[in-house]
C-alpha atoms as a PDB file:
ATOM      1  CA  UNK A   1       8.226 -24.857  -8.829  1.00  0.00           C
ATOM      2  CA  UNK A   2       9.329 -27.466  -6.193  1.00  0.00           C
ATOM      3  CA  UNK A   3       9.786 -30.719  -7.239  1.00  0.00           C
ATOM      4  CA  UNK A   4       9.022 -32.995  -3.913  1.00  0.00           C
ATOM      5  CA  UNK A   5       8.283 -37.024  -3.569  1.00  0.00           C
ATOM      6  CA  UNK A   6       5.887 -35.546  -0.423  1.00  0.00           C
ATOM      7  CA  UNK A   7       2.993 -33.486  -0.507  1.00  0.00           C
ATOM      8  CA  UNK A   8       3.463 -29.712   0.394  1.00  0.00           C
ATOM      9  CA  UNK A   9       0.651 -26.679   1.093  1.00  0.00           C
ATOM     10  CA  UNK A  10       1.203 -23.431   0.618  1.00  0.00           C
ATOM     11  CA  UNK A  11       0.387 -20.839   3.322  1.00  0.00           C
ATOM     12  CA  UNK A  12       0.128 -17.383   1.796  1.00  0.00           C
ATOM     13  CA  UNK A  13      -0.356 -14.343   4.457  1.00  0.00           C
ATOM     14  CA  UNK A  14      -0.909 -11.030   3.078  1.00  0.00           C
ATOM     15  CA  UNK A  15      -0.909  -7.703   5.593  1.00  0.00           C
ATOM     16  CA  UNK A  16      -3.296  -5.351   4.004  1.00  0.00           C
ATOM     17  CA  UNK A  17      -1.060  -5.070   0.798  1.00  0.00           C
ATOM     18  CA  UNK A  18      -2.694  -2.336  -1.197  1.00  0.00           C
ATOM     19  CA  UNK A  19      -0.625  -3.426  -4.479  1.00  0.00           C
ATOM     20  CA  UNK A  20      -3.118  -5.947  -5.381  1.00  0.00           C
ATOM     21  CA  UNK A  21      -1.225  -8.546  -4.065  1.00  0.00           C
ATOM     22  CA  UNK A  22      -4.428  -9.960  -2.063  1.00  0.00           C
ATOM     23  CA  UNK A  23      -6.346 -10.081  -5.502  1.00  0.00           C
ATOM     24  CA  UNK A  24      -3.563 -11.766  -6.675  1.00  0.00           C
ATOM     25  CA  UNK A  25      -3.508 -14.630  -3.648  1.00  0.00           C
ATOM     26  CA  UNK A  26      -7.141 -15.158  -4.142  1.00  0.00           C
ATOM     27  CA  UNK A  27      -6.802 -15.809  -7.980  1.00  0.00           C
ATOM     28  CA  UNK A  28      -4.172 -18.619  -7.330  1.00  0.00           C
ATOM     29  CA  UNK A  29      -6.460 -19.975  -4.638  1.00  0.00           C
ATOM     30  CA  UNK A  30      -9.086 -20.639  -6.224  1.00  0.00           C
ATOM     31  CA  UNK A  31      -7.046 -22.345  -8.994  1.00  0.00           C
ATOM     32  CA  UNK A  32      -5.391 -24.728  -6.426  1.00  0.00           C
ATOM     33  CA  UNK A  33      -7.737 -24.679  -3.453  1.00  0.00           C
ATOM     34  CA  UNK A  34      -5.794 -27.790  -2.057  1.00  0.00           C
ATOM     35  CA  UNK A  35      -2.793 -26.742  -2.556  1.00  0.00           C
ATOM     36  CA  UNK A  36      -3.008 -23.315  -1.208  1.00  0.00           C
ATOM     37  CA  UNK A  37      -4.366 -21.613   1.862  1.00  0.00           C
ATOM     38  CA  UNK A  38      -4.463 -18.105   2.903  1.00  0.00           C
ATOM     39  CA  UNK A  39      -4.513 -15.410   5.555  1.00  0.00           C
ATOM     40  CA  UNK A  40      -5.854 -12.175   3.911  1.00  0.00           C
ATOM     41  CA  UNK A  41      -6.228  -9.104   6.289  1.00  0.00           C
ATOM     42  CA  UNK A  42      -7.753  -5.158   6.019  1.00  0.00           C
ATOM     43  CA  UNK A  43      -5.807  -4.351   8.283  1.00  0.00           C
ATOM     44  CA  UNK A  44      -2.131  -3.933   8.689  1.00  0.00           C
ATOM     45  CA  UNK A  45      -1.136  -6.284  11.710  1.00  0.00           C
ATOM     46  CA  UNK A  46       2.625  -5.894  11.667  1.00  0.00           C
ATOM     47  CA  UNK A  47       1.977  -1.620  12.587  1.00  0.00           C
ATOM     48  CA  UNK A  48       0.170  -3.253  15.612  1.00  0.00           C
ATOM     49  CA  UNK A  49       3.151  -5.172  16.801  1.00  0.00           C
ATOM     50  CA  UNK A  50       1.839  -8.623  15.458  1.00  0.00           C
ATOM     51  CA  UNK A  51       3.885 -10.700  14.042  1.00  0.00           C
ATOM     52  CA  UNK A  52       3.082 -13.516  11.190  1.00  0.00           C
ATOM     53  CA  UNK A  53       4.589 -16.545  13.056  1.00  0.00           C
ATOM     54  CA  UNK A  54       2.261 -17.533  15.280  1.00  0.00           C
ATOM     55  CA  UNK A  55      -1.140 -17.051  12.444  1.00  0.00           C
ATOM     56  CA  UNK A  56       0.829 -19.136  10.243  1.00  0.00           C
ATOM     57  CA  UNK A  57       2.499 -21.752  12.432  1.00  0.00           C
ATOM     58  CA  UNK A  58      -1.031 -22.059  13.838  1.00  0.00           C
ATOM     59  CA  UNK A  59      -2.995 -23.180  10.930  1.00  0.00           C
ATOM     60  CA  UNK A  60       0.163 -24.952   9.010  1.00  0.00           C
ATOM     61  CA  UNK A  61       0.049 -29.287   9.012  1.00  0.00           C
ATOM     62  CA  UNK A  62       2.836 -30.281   7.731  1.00  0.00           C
ATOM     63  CA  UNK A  63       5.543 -32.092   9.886  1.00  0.00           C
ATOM     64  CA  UNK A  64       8.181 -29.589   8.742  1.00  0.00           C
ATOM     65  CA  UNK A  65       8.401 -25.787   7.767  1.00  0.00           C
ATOM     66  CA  UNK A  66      10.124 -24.013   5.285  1.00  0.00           C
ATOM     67  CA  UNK A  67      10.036 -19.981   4.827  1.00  0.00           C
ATOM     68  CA  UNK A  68       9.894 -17.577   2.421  1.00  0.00           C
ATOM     69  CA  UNK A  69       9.073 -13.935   3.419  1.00  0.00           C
ATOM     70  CA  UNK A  70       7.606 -11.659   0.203  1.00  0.00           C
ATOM     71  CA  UNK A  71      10.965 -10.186  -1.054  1.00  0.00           C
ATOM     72  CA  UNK A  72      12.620 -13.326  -1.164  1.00  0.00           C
ATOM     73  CA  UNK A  73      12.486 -15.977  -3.527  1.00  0.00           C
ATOM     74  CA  UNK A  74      13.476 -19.817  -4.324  1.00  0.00           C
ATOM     75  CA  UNK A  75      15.714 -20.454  -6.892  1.00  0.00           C
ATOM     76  CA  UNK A  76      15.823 -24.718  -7.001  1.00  0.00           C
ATOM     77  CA  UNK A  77      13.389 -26.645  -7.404  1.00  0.00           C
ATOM     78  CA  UNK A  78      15.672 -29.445  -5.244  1.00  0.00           C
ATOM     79  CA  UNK A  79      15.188 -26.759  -2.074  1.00  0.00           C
ATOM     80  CA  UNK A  80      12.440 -28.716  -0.144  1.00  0.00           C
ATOM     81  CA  UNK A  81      13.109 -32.004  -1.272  1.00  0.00           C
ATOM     82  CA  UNK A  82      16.937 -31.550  -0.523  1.00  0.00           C
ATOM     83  CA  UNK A  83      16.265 -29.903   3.027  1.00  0.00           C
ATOM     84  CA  UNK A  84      13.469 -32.434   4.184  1.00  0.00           C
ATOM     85  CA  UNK A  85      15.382 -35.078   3.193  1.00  0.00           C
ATOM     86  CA  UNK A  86      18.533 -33.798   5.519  1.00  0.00           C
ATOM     87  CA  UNK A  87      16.028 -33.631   8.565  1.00  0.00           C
ATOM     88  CA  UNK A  88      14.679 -37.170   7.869  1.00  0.00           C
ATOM     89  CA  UNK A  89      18.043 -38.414   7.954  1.00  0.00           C
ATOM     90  CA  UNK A  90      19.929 -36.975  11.029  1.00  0.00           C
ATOM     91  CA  UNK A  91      18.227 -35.161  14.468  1.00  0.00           C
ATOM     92  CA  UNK A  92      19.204 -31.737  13.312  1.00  0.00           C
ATOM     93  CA  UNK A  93      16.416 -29.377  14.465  1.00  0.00           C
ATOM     94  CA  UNK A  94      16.823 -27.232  11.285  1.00  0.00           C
ATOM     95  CA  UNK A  95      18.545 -27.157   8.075  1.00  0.00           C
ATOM     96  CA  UNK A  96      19.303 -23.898   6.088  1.00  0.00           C
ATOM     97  CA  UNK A  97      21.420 -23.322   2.952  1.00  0.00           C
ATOM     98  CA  UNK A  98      24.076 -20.766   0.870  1.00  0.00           C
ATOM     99  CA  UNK A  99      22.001 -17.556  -0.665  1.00  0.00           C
ATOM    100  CA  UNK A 100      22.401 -15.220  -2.997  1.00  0.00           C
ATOM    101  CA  UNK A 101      21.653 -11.360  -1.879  1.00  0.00           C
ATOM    102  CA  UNK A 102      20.391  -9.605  -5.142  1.00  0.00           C
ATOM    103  CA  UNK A 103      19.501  -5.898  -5.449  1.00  0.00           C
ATOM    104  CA  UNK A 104      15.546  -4.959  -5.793  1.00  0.00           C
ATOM    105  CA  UNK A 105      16.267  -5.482  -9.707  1.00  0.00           C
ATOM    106  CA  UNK A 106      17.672  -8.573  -9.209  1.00  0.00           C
ATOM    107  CA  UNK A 107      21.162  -7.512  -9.882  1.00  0.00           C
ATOM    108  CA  UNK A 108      23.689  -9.689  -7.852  1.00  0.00           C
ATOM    109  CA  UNK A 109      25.513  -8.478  -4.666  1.00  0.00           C
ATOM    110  CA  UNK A 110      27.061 -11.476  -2.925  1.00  0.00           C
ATOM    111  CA  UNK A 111      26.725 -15.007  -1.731  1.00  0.00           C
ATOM    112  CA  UNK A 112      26.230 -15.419   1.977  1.00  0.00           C
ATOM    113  CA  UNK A 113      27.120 -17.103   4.210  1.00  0.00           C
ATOM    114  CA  UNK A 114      30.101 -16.043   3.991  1.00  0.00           C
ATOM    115  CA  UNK A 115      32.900 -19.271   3.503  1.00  0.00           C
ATOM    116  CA  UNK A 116      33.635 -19.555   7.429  1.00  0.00           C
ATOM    117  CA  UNK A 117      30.301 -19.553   8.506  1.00  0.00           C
ATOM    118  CA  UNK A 118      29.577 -22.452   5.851  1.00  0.00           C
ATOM    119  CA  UNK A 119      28.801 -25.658   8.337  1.00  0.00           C
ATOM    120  CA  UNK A 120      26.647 -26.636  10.548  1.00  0.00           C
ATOM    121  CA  UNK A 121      25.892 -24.431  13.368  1.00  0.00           C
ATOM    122  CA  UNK A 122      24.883 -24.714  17.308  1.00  0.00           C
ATOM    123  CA  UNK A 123      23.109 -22.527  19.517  1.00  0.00           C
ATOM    124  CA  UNK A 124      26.982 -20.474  20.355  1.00  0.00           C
ATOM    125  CA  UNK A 125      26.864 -19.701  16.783  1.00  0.00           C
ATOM    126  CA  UNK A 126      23.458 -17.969  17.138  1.00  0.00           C
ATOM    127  CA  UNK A 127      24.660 -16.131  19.707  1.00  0.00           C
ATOM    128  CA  UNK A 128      27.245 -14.404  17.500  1.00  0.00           C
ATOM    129  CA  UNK A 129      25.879 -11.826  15.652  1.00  0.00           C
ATOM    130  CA  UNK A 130      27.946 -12.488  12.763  1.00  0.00           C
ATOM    131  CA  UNK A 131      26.472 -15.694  12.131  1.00  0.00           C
ATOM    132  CA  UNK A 132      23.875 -14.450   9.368  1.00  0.00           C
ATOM    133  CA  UNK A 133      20.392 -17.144   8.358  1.00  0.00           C
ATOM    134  CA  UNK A 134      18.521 -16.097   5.662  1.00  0.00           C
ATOM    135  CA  UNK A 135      14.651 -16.478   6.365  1.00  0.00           C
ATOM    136  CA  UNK A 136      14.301 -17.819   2.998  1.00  0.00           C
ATOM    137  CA  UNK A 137      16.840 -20.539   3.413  1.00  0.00           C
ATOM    138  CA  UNK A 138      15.450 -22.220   6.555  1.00  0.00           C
ATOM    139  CA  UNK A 139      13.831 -25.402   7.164  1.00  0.00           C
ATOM    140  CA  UNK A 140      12.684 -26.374   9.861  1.00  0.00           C
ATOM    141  CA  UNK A 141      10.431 -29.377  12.752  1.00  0.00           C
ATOM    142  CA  UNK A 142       7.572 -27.970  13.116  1.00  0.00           C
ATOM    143  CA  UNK A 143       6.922 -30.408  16.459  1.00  0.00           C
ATOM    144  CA  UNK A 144      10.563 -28.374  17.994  1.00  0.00           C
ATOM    145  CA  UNK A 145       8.331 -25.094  18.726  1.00  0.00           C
ATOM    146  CA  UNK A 146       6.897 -24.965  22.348  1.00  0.00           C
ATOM    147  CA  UNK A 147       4.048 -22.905  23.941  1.00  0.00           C
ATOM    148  CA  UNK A 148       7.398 -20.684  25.607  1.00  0.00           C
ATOM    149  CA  UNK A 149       8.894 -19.964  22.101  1.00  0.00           C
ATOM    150  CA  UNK A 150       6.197 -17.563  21.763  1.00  0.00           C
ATOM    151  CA  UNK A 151       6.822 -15.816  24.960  1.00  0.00           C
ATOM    152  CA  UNK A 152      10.629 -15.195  23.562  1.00  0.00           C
ATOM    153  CA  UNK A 153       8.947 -14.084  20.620  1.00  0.00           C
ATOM    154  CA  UNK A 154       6.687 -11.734  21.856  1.00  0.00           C
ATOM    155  CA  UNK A 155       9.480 -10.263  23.689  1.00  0.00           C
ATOM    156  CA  UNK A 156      11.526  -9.176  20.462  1.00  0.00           C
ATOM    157  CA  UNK A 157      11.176  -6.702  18.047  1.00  0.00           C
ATOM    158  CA  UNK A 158      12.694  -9.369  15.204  1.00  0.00           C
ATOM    159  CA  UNK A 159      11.691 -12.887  14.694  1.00  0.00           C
ATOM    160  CA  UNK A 160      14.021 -14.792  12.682  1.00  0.00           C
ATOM    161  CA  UNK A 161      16.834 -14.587  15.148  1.00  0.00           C
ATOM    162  CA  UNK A 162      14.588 -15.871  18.197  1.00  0.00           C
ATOM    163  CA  UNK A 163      13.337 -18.587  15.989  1.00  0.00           C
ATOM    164  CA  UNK A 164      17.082 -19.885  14.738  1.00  0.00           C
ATOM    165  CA  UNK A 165      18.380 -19.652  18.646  1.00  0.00           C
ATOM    166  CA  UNK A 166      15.398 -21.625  20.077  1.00  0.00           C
ATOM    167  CA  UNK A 167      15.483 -24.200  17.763  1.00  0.00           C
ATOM    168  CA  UNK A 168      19.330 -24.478  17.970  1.00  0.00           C
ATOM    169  CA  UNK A 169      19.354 -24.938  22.289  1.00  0.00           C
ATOM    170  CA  UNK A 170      19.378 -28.750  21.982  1.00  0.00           C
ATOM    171  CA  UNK A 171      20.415 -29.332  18.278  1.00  0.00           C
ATOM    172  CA  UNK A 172      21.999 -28.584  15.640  1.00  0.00           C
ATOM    173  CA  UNK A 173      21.204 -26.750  12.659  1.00  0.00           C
ATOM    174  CA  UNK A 174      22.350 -28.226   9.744  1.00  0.00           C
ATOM    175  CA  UNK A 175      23.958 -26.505   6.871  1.00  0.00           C
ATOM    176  CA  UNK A 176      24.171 -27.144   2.665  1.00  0.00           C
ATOM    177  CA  UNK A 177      26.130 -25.549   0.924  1.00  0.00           C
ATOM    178  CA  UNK A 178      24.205 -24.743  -2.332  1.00  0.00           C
ATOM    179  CA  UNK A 179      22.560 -21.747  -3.081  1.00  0.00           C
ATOM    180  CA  UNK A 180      18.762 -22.592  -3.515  1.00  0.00           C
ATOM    181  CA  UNK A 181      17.678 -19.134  -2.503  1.00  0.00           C
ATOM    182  CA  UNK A 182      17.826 -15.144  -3.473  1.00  0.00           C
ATOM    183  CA  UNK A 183      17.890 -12.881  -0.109  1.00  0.00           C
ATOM    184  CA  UNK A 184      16.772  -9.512  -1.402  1.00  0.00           C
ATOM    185  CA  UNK A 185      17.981  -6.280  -0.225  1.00  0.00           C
ATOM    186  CA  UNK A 186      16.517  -2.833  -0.429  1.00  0.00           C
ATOM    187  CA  UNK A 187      16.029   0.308   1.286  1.00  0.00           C
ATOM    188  CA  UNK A 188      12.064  -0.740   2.540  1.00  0.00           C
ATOM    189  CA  UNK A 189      13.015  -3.997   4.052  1.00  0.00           C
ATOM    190  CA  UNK A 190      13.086  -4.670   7.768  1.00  0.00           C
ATOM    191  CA  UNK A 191      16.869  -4.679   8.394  1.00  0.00           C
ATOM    192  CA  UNK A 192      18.488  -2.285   5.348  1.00  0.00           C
ATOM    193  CA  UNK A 193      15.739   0.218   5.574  1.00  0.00           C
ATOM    194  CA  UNK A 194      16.982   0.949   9.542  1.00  0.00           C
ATOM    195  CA  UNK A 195      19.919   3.298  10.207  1.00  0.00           C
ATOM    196  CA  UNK A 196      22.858   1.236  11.131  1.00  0.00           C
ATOM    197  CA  UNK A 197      22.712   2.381  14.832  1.00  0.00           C
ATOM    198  CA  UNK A 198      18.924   1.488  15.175  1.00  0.00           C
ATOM    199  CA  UNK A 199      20.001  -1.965  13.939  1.00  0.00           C
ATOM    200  CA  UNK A 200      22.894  -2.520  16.466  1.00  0.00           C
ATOM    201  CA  UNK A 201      20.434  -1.505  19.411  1.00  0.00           C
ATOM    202  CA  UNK A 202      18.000  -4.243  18.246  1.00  0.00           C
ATOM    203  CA  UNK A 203      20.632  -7.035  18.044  1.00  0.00           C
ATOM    204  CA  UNK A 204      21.925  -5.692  21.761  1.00  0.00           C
ATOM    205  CA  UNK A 205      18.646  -5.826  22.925  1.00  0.00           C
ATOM    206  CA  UNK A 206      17.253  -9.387  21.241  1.00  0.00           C
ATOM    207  CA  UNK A 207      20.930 -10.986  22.534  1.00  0.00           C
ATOM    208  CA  UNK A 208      19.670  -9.083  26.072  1.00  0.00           C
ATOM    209  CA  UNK A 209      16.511 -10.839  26.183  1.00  0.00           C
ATOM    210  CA  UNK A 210      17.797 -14.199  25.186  1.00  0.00           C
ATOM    211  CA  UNK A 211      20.131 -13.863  28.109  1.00  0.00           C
ATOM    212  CA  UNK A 212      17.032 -13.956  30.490  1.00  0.00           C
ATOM    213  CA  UNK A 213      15.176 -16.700  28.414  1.00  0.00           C
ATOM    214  CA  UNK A 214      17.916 -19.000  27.910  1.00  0.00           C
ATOM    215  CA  UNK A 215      19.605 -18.344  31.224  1.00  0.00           C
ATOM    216  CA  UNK A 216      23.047 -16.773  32.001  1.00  0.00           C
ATOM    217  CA  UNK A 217      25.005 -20.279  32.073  1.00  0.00           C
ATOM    218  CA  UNK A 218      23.432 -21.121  28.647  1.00  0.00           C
ATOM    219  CA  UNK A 219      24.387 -17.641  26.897  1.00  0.00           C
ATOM    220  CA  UNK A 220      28.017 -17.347  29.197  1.00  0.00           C
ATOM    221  CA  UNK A 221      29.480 -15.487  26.126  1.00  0.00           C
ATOM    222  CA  UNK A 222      26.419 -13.157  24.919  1.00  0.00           C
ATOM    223  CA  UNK A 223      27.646 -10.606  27.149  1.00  0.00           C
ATOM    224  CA  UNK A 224      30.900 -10.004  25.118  1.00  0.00           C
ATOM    225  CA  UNK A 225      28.808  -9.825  22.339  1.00  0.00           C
ATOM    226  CA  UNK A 226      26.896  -7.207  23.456  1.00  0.00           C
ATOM    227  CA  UNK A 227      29.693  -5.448  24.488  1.00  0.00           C
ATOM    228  CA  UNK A 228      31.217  -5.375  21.091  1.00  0.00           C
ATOM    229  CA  UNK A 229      28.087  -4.733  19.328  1.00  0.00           C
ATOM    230  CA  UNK A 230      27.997  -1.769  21.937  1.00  0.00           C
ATOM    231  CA  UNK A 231      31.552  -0.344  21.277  1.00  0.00           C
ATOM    232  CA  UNK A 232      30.330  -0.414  17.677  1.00  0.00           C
ATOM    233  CA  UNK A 233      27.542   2.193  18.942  1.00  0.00           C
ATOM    234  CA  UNK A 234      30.118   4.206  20.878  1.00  0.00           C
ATOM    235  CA  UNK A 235      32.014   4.761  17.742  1.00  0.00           C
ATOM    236  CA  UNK A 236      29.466   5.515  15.413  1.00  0.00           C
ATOM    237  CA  UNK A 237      28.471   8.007  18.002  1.00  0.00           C
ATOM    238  CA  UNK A 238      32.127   9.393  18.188  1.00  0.00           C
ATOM    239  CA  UNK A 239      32.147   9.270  14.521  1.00  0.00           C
ATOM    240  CA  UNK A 240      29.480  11.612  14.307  1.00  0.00           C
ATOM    241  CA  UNK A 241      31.115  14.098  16.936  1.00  0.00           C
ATOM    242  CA  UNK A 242      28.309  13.200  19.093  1.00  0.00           C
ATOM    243  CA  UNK A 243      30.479  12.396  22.466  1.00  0.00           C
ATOM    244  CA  UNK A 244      27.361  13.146  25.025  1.00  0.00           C
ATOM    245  CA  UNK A 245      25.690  10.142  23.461  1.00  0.00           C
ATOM    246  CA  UNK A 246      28.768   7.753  22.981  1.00  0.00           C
ATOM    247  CA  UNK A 247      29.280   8.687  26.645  1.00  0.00           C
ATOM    248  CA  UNK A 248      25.852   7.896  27.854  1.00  0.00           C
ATOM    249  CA  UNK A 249      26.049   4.543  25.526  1.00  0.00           C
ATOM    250  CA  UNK A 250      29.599   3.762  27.665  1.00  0.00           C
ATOM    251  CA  UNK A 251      27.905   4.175  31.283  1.00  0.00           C
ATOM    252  CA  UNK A 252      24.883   2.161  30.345  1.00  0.00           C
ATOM    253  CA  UNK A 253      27.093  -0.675  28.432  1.00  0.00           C
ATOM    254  CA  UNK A 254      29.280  -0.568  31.846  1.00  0.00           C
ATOM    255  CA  UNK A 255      26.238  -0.898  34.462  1.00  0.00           C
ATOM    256  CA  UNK A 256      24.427  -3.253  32.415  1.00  0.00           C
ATOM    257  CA  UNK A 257      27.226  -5.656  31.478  1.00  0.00           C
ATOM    258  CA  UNK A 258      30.313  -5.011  33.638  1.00  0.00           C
ATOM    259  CA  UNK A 259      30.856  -5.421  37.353  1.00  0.00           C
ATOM    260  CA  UNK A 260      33.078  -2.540  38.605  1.00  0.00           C
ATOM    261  CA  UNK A 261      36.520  -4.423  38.601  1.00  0.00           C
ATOM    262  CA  UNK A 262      36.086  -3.900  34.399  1.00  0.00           C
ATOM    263  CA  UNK A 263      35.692  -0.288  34.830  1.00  0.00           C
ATOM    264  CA  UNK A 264      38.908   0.865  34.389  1.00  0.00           C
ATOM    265  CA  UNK A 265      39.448  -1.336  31.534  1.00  0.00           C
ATOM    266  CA  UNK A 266      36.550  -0.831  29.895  1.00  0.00           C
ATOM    267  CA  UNK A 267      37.278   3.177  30.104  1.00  0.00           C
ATOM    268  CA  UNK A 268      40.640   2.533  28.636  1.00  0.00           C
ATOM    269  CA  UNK A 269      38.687   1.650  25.676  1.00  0.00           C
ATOM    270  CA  UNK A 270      36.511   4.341  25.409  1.00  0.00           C
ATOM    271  CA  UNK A 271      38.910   6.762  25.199  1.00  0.00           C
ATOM    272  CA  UNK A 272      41.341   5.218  22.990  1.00  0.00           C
ATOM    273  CA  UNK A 273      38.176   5.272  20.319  1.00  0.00           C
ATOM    274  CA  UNK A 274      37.912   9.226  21.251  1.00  0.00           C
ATOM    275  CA  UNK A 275      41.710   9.130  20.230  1.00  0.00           C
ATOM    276  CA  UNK A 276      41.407   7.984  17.103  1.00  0.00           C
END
């Protein structure tokens, strides 16, 4: 329960569940039909490659937005109040808080972020694929979203990381450090249930596409991300005593991101991972 001095609606969007969540939604809607609204579909839309954002932003009124995906869940009932109250006061574009990562019981893991990445952070920090913003801890202006956010959107195969870089181009996002939400992990959801290199080509290929979005002057670091998130590829690949694919990964990484005066050095890399 969120305890507010502004009015809130709830935006419930349920893709085909076949747990009886949908049953569920409509009970509660018709208990609070002003408080709640809902997006109920037959058919799964996320197998077709559509994504929630843009149904919910669509339909949602409120000045600012705060997410919660269906794994996830708030813990204080200061979360809203506490985050809206942050954006009111300062021209941050965002605001997002500490977590706590629990288990699918429940059972604690860790707190996150972890204590460097505790501040406020700009649109370099995005870029860094360390920097880690849970869904469920993000505020955010709904008035900051243009028509060309959903372009970038469209364009990658996650949506939280898009969101948190577009909204962080011209502001900052703020940061609180108290943990008002639980991040759940588990073997189903979208980033644990992915094999680690499956993950790593995702990040290389959203940080990819936000180099053409954002521009090559605005993202003058991303390729050194890439690059590392690459050599982590190569030596998973390695790892696994597959050296035709780590190779293959190398000569791609080296077209794609390197002119040919890093050759050599890059090379010098490669190999000293086959060494190990």
């Amino acid at each position: 329960m969120q305890e507010t001095t502004f009015p809130v609606e709830i935006i419930i969007r349920d893709d085909a569940s076949t747990d009886g969540t949908p049953e569920i939604v409509r009970e509660y809607q018709e208990k609070f039909p002003q408080l709640i609204r809902t997006i109920l579909h037959s058919e799964n839309q996320y197998s077709q490659g559509k994504k929630a954002f843009h149904e919910t932003y669509a339909i949602a009124r409120g000045e600012f937005i705060a997410l919660c995906e269906g794994d996830d869940y708030w813990i204080s009932p200061e979360k809203l109040e506490r985050q809206v109250l942050t954006l009111t006061n300062n021209n941050y574009s965002g605001v997002f808080h500490s977590v706590i990562w629990v288990t699918e019981t429940k059972q604690f893991i860790c707190s996150a972020p972890e204590p460097k990445n505790r501040r406020d952070v700009i649109f370099r920090d995005i870029m860094s694929s360390d920097v880690f913003i849970s869904t469920c801890a993000f505020l955010f202006r709904k008035n900051v979203i243009k028509k060309d956010y959903f372009d970038l959107l469209k364009k990658c195969q996650i949506g939280d990381w898009p969101l948190f870089a577009y909204l962080s181009q011209n502001n900052k996002i703020a940061f609180i450090d108290n943990e008002m939400s639980c991040y759940r992990r588990h073997d189903k959801g979208m980033w644990t249930g992915l094999s680690e290199i499956k993950g790593l080509h995702i990040k290389c290929h959203t940080l990819e596409t936000f180099i053409v979005f954002f521009g090559s002057k605005k993202t003058e670091n991303t390729k050194d991300e890439i690059k590392k998130l690459k050599y982590k590829i190569i030596s998973i690949y390695i790892n696994n005593n597959n050296l035709l694919k780590s190779f293959i990964t190398f000569c791609k990484m080296n077209k794609a991101i390197s002119g040919p005066s890093d050759f050599l050095s890059n090379l010098k890399n490669y190999l000293k991972i086959i060494i190990k």
